[in-house]
Protein backbone atom coordinates (compact mmCIF):
# COMPACT_ATOMS: atom_id res chain seq x y z
CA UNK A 1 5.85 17.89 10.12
CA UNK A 2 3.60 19.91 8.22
CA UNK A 3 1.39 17.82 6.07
CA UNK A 4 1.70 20.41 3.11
CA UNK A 5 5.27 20.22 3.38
CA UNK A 6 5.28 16.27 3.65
CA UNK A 7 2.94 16.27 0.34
CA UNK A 8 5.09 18.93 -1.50
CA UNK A 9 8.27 16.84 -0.54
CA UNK A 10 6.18 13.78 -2.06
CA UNK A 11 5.35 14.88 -4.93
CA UNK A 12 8.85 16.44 -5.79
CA UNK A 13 10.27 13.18 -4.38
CA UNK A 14 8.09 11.34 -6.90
CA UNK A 15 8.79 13.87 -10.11
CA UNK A 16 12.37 13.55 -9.83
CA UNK A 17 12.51 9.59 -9.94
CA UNK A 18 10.10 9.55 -12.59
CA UNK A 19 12.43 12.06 -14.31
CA UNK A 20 15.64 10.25 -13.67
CA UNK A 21 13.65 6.55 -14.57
CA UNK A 22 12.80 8.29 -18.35
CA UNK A 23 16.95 9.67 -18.48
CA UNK A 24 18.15 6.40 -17.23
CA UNK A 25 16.27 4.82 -19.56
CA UNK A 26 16.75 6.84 -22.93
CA UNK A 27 20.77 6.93 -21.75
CA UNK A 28 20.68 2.95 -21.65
CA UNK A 29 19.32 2.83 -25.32
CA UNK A 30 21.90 5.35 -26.89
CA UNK A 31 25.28 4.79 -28.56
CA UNK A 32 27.00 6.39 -26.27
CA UNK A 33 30.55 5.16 -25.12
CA UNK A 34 30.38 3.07 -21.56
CA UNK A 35 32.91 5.36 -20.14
CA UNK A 36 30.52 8.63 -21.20
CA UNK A 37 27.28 6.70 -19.56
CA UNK A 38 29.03 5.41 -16.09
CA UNK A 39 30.34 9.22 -15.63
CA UNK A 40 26.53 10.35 -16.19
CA UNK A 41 25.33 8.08 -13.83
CA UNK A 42 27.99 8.54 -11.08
CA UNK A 43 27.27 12.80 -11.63
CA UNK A 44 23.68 12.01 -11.15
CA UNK A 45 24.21 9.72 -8.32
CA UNK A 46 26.32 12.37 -6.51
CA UNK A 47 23.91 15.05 -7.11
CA UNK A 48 21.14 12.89 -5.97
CA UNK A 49 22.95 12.14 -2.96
CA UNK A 50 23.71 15.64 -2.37
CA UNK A 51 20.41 16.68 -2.73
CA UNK A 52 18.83 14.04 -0.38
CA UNK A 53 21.49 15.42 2.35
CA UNK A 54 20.38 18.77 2.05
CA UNK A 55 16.75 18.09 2.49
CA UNK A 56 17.47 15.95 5.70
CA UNK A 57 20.09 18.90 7.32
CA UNK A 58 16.75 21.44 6.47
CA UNK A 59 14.45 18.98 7.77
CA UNK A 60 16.18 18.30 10.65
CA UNK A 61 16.97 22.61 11.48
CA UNK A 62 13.16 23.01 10.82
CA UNK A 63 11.82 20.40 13.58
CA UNK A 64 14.74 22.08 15.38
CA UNK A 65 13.52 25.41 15.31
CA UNK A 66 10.23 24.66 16.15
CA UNK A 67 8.69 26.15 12.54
């Protein structure tokens, strides 16, 4: 794999959890009803999810493809 690639993965690896940490975090502390914060978390969770699929099924048609 291309080591620009690899780094530019990293670093948008790293943003995102340090993104989703600070939301986690600030969601935890508000008066929000339980019901409201366990949907949040299950939409991000799903959309993470999603998101980490995607990347592999690209990965994996790049190293495929020779690029």
């Amino acid at each position: 794999m291309n080591k620009l690639l690899f780094s530019g993965l990293a670093l948008l690896g790293v943003g995102i959890l340090i993104l989703a940490s600070y939301g986690i975090y600030q969601l935890a502390g508000s008066d929000l009803p339980l019901i409201i914060k366990i949907a949040l978390a299950l939409i991000v969770i799903g959309f993470g999810l999603a998101l980490i699929y995607v990347m592999c099924d690209r990965l994996r048609a790049i190293k495929e493809e020779g690029i």
